[in-house]
N, C-alpha and C. Protein backbone atom coordinates (compact mmCIF):
# COMPACT_ATOMS: atom_id res chain seq x y z
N UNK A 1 -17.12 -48.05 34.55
CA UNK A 1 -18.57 -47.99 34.77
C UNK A 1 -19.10 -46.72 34.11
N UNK A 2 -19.90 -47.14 33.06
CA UNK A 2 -21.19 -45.89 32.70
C UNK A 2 -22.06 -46.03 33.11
N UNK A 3 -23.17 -44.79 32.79
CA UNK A 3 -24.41 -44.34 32.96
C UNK A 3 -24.52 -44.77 34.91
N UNK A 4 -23.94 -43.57 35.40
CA UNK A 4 -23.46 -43.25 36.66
C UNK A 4 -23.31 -42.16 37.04
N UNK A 5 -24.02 -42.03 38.74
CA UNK A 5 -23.69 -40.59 38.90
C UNK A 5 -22.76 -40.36 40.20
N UNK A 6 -22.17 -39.80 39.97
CA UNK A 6 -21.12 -39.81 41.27
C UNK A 6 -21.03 -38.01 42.53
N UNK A 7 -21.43 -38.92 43.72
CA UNK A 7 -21.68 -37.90 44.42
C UNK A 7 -20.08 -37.96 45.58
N UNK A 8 -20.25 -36.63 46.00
CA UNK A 8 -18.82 -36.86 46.84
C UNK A 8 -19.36 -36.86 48.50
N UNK A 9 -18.59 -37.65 49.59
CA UNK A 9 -18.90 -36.97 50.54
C UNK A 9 -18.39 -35.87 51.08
N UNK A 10 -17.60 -35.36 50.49
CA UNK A 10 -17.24 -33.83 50.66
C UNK A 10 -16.51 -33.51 49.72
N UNK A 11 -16.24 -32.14 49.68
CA UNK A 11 -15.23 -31.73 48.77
C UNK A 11 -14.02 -32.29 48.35
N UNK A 12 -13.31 -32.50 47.45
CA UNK A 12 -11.80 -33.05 47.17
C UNK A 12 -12.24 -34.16 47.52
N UNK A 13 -13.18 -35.23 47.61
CA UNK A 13 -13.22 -36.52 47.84
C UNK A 13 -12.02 -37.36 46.67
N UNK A 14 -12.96 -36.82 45.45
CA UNK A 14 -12.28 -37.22 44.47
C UNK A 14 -12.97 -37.80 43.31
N UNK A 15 -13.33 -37.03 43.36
CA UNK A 15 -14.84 -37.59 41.92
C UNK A 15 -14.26 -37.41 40.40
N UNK A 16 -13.64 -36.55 40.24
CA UNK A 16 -13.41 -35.79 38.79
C UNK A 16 -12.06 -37.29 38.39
N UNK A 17 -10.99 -37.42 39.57
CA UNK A 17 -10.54 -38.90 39.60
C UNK A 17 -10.89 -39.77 39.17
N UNK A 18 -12.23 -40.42 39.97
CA UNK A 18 -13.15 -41.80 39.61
C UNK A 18 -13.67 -41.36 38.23
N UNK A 19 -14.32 -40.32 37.92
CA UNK A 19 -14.73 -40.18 36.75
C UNK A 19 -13.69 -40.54 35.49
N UNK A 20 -12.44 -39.82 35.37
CA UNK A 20 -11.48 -39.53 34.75
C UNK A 20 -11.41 -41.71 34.52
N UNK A 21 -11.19 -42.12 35.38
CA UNK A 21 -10.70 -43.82 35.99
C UNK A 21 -12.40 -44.84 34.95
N UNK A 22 -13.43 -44.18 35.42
CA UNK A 22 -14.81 -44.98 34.73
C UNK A 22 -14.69 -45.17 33.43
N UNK A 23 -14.48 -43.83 32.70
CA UNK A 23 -14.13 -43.02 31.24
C UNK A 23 -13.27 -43.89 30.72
N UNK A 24 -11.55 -43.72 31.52
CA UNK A 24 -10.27 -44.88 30.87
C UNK A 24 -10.88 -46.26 30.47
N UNK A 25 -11.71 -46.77 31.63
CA UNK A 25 -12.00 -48.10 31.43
C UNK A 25 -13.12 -48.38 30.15
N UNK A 26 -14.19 -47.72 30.29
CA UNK A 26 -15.23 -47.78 29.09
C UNK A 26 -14.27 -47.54 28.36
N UNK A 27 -13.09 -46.68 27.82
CA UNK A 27 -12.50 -46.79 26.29
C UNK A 27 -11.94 -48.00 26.19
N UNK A 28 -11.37 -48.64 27.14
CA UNK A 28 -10.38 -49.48 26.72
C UNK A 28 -10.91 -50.97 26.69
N UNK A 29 -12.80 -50.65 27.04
CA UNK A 29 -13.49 -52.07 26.55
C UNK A 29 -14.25 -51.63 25.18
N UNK A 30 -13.93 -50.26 24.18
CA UNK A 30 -14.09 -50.41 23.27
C UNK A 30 -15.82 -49.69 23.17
N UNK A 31 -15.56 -49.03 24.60
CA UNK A 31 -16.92 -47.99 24.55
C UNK A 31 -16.46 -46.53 24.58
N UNK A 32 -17.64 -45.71 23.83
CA UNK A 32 -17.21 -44.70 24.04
C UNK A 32 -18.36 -43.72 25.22
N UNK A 33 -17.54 -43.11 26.41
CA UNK A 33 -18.27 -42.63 27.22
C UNK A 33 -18.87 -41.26 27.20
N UNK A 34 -19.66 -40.72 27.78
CA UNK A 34 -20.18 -39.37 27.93
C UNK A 34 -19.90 -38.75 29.12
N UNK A 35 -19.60 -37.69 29.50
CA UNK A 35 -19.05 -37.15 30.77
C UNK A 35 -19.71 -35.48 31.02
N UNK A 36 -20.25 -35.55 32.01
CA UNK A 36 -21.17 -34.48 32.11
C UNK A 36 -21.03 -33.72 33.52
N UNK A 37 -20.59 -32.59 33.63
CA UNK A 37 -20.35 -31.64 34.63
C UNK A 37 -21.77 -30.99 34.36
N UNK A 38 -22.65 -30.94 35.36
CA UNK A 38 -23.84 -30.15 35.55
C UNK A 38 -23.72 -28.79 35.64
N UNK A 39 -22.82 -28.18 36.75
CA UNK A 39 -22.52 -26.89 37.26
C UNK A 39 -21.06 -27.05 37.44
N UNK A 40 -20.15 -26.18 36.66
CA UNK A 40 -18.61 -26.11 37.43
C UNK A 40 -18.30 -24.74 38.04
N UNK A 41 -17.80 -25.03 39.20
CA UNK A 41 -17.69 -23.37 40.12
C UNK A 41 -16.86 -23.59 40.46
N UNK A 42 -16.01 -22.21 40.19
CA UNK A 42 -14.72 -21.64 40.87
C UNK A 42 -13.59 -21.78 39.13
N UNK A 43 -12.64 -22.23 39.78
CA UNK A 43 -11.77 -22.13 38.39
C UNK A 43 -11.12 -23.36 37.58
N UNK A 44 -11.58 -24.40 38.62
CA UNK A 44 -11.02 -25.48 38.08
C UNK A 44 -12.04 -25.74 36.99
N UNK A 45 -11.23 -26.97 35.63
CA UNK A 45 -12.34 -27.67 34.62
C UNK A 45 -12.26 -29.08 34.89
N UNK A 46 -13.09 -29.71 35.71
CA UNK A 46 -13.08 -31.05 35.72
C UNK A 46 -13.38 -31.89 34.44
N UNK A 47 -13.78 -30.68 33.12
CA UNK A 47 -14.45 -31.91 32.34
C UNK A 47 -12.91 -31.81 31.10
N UNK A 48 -12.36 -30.87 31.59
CA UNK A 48 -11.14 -30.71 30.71
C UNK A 48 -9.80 -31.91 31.56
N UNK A 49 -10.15 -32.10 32.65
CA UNK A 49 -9.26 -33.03 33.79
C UNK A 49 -9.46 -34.34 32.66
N UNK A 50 -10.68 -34.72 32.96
CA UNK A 50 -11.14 -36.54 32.81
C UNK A 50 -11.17 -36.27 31.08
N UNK A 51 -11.39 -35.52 30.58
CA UNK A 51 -10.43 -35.40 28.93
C UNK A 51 -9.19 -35.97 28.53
N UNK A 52 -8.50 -35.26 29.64
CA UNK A 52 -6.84 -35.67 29.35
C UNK A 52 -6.64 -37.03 29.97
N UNK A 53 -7.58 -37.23 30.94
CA UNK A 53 -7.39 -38.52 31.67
C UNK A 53 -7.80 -40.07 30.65
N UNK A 54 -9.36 -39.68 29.83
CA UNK A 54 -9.38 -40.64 29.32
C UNK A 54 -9.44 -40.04 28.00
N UNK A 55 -8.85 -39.77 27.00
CA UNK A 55 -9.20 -39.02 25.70
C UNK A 55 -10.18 -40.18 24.82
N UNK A 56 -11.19 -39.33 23.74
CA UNK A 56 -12.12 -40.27 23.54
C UNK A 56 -13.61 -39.79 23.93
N UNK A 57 -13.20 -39.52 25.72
CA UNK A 57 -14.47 -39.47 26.35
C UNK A 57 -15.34 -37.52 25.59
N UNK A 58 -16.50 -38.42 25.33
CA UNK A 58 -17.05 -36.76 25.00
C UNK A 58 -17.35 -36.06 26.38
N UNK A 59 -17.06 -34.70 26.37
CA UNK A 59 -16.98 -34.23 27.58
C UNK A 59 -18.05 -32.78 27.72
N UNK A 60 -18.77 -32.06 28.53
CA UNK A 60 -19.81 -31.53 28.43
C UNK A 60 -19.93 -31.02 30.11
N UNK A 61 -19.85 -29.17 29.59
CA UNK A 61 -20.40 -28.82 31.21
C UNK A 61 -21.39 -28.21 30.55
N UNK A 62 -22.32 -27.98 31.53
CA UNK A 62 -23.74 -27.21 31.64
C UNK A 62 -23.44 -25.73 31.57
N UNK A 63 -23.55 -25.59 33.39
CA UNK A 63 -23.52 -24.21 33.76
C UNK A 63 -22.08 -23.63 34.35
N UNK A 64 -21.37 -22.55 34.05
CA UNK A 64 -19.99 -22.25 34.80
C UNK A 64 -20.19 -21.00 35.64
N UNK A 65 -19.96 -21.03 37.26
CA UNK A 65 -19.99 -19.97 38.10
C UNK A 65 -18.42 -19.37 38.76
N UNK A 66 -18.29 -18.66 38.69
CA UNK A 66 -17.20 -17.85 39.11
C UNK A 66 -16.85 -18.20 40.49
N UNK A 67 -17.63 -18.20 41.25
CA UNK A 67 -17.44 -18.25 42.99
C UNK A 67 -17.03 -19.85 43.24
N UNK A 68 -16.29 -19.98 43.99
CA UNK A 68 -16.62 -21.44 44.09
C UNK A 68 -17.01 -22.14 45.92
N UNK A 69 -18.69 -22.20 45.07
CA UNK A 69 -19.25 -22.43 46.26
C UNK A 69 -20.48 -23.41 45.40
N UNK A 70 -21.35 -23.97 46.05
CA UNK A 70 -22.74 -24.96 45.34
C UNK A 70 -23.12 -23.87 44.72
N UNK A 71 -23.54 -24.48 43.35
CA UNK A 71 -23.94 -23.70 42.35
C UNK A 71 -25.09 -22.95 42.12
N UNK A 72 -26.05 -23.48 43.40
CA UNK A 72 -27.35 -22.49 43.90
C UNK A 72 -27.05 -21.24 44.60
N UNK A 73 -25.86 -21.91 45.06
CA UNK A 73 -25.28 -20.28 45.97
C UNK A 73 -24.73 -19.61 44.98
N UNK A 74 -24.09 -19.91 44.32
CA UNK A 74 -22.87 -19.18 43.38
C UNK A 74 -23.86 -18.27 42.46
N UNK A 75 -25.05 -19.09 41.84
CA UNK A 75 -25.91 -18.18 40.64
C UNK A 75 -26.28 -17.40 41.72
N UNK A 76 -26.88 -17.61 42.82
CA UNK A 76 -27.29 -16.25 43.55
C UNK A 76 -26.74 -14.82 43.78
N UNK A 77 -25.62 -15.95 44.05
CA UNK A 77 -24.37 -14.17 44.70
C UNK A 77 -23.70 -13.40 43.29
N UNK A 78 -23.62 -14.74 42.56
CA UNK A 78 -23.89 -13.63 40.88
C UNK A 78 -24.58 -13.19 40.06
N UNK A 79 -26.00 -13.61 40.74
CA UNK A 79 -27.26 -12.82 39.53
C UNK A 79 -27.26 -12.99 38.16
N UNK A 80 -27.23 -14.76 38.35
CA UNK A 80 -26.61 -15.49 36.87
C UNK A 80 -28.02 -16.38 37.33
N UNK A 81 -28.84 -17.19 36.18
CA UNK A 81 -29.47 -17.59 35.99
C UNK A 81 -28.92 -19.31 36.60
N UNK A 82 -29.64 -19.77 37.62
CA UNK A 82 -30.12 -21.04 38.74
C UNK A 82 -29.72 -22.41 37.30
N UNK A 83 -29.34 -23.33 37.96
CA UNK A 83 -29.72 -24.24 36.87
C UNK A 83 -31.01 -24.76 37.16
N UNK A 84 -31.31 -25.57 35.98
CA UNK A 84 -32.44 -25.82 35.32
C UNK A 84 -32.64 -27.66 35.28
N UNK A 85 -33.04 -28.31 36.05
CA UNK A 85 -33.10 -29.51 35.87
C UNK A 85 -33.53 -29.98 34.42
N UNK A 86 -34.45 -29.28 33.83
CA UNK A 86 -35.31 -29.53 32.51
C UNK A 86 -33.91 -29.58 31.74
N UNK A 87 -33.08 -28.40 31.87
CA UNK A 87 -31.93 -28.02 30.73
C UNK A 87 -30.77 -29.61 31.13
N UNK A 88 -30.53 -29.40 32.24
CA UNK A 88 -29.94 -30.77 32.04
C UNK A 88 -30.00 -31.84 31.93
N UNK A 89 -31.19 -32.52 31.72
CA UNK A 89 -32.32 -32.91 31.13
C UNK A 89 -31.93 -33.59 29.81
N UNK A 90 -31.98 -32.05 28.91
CA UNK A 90 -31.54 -31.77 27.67
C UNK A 90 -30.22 -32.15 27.64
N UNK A 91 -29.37 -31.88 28.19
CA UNK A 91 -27.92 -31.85 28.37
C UNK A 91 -27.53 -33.65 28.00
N UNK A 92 -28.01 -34.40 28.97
CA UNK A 92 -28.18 -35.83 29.20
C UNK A 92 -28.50 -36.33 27.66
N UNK A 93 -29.85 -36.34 27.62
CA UNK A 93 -30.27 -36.82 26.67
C UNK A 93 -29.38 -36.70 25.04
N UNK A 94 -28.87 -35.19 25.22
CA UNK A 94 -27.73 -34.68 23.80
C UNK A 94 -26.40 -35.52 23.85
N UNK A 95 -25.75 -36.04 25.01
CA UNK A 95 -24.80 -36.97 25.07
C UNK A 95 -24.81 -38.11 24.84
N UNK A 96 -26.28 -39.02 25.24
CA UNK A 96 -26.46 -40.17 25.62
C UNK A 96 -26.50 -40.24 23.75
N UNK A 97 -26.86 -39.64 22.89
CA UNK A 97 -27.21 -39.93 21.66
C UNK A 97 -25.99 -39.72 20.33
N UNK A 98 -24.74 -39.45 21.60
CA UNK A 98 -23.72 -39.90 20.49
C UNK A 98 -22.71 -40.93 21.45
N UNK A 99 -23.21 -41.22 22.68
CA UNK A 99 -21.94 -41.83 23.56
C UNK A 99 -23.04 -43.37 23.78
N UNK A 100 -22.24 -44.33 24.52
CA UNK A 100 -22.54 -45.62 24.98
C UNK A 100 -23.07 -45.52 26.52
N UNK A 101 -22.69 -44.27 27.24
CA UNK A 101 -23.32 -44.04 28.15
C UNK A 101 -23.06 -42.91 29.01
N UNK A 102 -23.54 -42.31 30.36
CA UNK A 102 -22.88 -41.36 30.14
C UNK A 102 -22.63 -40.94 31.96
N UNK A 103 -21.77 -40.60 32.12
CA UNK A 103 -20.89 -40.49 33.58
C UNK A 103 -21.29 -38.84 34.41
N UNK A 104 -21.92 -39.27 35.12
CA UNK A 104 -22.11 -38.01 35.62
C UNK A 104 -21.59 -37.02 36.99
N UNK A 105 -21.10 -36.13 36.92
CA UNK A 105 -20.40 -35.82 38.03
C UNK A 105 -21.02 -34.30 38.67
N UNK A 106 -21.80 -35.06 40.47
CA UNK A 106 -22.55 -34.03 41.33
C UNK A 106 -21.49 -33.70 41.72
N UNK A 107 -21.83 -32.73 43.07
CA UNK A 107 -21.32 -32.48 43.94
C UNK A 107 -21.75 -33.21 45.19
N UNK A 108 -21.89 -32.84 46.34
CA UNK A 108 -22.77 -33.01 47.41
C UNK A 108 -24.30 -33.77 47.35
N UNK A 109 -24.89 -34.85 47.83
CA UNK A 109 -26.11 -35.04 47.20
C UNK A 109 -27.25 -33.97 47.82
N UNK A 110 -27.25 -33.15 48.89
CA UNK A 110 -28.29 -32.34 48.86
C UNK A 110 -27.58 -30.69 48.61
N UNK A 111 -26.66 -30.44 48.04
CA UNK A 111 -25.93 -29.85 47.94
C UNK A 111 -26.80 -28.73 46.75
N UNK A 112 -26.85 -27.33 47.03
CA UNK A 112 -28.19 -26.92 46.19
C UNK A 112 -27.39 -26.41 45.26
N UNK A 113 -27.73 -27.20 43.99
CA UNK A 113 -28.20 -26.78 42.21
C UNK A 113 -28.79 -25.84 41.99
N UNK A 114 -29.88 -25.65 41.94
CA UNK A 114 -30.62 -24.23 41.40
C UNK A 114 -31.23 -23.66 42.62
N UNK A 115 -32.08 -22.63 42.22
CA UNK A 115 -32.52 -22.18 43.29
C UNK A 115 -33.68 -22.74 44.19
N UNK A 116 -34.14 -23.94 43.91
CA UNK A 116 -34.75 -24.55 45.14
C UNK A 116 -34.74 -26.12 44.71
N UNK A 117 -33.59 -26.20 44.23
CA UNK A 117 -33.12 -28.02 44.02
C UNK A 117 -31.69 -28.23 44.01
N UNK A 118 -31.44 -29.43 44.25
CA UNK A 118 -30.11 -29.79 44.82
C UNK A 118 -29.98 -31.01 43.64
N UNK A 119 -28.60 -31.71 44.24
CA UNK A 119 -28.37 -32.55 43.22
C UNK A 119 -29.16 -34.05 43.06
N UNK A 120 -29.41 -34.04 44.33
CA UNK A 120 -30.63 -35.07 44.33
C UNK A 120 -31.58 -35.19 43.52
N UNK A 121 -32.00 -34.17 43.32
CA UNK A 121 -33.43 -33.49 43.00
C UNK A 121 -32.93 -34.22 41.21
N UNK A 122 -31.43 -33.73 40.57
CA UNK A 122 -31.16 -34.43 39.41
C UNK A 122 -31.13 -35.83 39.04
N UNK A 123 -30.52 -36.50 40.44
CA UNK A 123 -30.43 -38.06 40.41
C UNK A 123 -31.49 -38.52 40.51
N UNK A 124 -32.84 -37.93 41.14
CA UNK A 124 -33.71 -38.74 40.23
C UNK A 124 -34.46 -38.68 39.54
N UNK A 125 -34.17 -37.26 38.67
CA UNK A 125 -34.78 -36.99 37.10
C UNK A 125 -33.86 -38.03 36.36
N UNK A 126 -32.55 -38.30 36.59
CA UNK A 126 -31.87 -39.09 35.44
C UNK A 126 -31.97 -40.28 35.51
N UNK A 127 -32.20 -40.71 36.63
CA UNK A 127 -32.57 -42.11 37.64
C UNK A 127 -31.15 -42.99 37.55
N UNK A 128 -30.39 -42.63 37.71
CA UNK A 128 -28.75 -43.42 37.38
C UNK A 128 -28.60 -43.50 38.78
N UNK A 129 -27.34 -44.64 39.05
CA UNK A 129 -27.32 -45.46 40.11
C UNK A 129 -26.08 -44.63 40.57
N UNK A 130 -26.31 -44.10 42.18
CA UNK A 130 -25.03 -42.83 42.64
C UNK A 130 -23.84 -44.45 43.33
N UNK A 131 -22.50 -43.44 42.73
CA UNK A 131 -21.46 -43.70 43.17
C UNK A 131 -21.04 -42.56 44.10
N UNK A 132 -20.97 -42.99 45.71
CA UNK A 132 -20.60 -41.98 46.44
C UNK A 132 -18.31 -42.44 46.60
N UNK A 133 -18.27 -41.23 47.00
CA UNK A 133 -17.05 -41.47 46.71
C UNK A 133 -16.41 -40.42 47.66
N UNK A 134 -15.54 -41.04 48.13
CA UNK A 134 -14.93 -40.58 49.81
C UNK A 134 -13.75 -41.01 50.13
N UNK A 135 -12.91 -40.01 51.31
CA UNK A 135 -11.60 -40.54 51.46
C UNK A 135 -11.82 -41.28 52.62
N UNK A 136 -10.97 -42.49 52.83
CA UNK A 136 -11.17 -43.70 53.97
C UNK A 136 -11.12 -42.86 55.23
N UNK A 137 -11.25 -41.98 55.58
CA UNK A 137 -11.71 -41.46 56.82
C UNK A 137 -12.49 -41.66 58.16
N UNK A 138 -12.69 -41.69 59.26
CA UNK A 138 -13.62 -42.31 60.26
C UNK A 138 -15.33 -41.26 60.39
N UNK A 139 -14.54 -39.83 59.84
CA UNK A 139 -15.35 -38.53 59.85
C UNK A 139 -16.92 -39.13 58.46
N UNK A 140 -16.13 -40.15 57.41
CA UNK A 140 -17.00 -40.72 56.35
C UNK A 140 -17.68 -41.24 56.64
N UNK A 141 -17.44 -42.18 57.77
CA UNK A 141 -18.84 -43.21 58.00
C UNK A 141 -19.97 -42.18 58.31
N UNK A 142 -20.23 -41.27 58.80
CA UNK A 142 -21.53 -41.12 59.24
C UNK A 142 -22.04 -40.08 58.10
N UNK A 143 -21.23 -39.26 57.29
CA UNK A 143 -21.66 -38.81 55.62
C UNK A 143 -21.49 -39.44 54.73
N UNK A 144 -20.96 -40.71 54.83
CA UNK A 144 -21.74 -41.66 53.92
C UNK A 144 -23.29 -42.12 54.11
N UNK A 145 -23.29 -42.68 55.67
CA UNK A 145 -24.10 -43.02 55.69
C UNK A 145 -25.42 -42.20 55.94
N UNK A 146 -25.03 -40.83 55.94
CA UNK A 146 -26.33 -39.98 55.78
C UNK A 146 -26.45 -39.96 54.38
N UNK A 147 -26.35 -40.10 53.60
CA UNK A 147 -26.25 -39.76 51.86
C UNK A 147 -26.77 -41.38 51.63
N UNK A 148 -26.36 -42.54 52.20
CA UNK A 148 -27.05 -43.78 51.26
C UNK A 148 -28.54 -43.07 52.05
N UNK A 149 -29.02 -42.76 53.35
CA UNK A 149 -30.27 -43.01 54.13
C UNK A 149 -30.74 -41.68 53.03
N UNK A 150 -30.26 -40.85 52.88
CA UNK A 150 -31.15 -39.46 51.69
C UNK A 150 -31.60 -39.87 50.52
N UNK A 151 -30.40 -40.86 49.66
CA UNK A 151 -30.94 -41.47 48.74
C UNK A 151 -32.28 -42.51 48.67
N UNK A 152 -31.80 -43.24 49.91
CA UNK A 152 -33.26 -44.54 49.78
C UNK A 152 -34.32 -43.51 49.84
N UNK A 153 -34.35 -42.65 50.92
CA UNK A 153 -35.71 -41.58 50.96
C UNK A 153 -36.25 -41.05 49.77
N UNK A 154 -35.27 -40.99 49.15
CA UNK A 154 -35.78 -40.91 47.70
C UNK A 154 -36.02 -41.48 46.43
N UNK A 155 -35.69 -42.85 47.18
CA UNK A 155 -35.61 -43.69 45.84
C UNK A 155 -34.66 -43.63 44.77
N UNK A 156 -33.38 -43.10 45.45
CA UNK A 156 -32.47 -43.12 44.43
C UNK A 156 -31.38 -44.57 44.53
N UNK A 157 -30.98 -45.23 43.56
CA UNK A 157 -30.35 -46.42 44.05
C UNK A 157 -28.83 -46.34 44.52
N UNK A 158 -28.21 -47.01 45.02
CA UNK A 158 -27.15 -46.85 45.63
C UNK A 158 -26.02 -47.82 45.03
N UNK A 159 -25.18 -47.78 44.03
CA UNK A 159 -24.34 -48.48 43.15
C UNK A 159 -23.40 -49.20 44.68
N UNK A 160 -22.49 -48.29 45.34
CA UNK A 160 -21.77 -48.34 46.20
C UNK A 160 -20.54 -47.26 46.09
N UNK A 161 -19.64 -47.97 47.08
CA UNK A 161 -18.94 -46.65 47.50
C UNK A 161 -17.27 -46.93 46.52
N UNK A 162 -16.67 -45.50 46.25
CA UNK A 162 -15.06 -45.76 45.78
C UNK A 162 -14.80 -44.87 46.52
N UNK A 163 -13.33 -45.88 47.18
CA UNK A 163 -12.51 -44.70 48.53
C UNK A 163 -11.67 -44.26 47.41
N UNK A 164 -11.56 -43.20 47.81
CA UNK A 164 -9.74 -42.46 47.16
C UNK A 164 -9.21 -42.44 48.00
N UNK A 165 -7.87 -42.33 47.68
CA UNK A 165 -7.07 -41.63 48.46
C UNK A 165 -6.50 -42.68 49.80
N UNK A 166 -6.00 -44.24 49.75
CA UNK A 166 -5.81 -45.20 50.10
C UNK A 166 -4.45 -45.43 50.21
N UNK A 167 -3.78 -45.26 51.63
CA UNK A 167 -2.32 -45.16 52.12
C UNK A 167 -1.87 -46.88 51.34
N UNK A 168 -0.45 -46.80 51.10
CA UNK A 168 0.06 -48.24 50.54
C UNK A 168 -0.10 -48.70 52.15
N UNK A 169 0.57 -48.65 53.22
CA UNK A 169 0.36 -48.85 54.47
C UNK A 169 -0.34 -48.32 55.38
N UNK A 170 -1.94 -48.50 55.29
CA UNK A 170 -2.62 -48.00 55.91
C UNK A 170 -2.95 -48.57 57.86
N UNK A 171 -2.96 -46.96 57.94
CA UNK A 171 -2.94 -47.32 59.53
C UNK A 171 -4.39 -48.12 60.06
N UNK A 172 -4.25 -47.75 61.30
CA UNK A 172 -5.58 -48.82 61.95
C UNK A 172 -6.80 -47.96 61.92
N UNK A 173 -6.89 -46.74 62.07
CA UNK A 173 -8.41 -45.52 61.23
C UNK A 173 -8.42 -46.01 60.05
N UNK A 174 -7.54 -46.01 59.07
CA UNK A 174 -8.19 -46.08 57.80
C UNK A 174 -8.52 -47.67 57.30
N UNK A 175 -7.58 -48.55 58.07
CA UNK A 175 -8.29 -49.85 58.07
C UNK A 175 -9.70 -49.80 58.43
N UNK A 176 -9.64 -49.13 59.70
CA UNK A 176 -11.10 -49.82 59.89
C UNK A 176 -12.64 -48.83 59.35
N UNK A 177 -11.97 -47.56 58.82
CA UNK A 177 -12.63 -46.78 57.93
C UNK A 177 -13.05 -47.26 57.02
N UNK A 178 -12.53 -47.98 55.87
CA UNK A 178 -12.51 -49.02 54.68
C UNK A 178 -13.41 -50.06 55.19
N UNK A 179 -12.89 -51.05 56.08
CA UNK A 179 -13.83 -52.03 56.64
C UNK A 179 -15.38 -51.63 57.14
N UNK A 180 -15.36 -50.47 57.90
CA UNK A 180 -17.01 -50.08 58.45
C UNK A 180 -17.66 -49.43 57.37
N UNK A 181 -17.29 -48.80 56.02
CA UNK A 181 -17.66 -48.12 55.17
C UNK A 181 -18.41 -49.12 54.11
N UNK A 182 -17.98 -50.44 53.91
CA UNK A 182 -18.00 -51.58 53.53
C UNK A 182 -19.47 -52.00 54.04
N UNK A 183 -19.50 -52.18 55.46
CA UNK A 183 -20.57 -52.39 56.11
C UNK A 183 -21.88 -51.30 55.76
N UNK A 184 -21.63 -50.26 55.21
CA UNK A 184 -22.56 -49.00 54.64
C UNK A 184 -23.55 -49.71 53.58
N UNK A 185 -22.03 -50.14 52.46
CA UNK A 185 -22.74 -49.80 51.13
C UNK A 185 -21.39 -50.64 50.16
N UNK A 186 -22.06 -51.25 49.19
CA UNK A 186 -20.47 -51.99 48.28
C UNK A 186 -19.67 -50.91 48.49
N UNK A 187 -18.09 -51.44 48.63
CA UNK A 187 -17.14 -50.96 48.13
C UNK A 187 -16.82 -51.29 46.60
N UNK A 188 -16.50 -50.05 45.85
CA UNK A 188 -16.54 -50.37 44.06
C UNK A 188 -14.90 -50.80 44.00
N UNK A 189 -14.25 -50.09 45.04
CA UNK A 189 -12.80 -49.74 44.66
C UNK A 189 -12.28 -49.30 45.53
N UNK A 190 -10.79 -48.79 45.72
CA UNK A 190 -10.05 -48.12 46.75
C UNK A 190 -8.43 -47.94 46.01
N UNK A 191 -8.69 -46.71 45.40
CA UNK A 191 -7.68 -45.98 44.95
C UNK A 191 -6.52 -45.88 45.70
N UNK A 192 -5.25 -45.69 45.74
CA UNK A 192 -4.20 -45.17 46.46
C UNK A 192 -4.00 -43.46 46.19
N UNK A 193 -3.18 -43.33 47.26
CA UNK A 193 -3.22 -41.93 48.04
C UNK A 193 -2.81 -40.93 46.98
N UNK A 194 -2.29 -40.83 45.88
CA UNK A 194 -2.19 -40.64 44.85
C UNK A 194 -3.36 -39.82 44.23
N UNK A 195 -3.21 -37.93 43.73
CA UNK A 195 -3.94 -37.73 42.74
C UNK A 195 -5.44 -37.59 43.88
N UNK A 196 -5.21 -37.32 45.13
CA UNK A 196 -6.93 -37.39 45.79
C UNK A 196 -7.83 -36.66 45.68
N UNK A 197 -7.04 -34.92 44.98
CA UNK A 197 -8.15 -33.83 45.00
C UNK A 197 -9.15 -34.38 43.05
N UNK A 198 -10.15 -33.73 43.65
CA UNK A 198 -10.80 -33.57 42.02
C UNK A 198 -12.77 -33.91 42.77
């Protein structure tokens, strides 16, 4: 899946994963994808991850913060310049015009971006359809389902959900985690336990 934005319900859900997994597939139907880190904080490179994952994919971060915390916090506590919805904006538009489409990877959906916008605030300047993406957990149902109810408030559309991180023998929580999560919002997918941080 291109021209997608993928939000996590928490940290290590596993986004940089699904991304890395969207990317493989657009190459191997003979598309070439775009992959776009808005803000990366702390030390990891997710856009250098889903590189090696799908090679091919053009790959593109914005802004890089040292701390690793939301990237509204991070420019703060480093007295580094907020991102810029306008700039990524720009960012988007510079990918979309050599790729087939282009994959986008938030953090958190109200999770603050610059200094008085969050990632929301991006999903619907770009207007792309969020892939939330979560581990089958029981703690998920209710941050999933605060994140589809933030999105409709905003008119952002809701693709559906990809679990990571999916036991080969899953117990009776994560059965019925999977099953009530379902009841949220599509399930896209459900990865195995395999590979969950990103």
């Amino acid at each position: 899946m291109i021209d997608v934005f993928l939000i996590g319900a928490a940290p290590g859900a596993g986004k940089t994963r699904v991304a890395g997994l969207y990317a493989a597939d657009a190459i191997a139907r003979g598309r070439t994808p775009g992959y776009l880190k808005p803000a990366q904080t702390g030390r990891t490179d997710d856009a250098r991850a889903v590189a090696a994952a799908a090679p091919g994919t053009v790959c593109a971060t914005v802004y890089r913060f040292l701390a690793a915390l939301p990237p509204g916090v991070a420019a703060r506590l480093e007295h580094a310049a907020p991102a810029s919805i306008d700039h990524l904006l720009e960012a988007v538009d510079e990918l979309r015009a050599t790729t087939d489409g282009v994959i986008i990877e938030g953090g958190g959906l109200l999770e603050p971006l610059g200094e008085a916008t969050t990632y929301a605030d991006l999903a619907v300047a770009v207007g792309l359809p969020l892939v939330i993406v979560t581990r089958p957990e029981i703690g998920a149902l209710s941050t999933v389902g605060l994140i589809v109810d933030a999105a409709a408030n905003r008119g952002i559309e809701v693709a559906g959900i990809a679990i990571n991180g999916c036991a080969h023998k899953p117990n009776l929580v994560e059965r019925t985690a999977r099953a009530e999560l379902g009841r949220i919002a599509p399930v896209l997918g459900s990865l195995p336990l395999e590979a969950v941080a990103g």
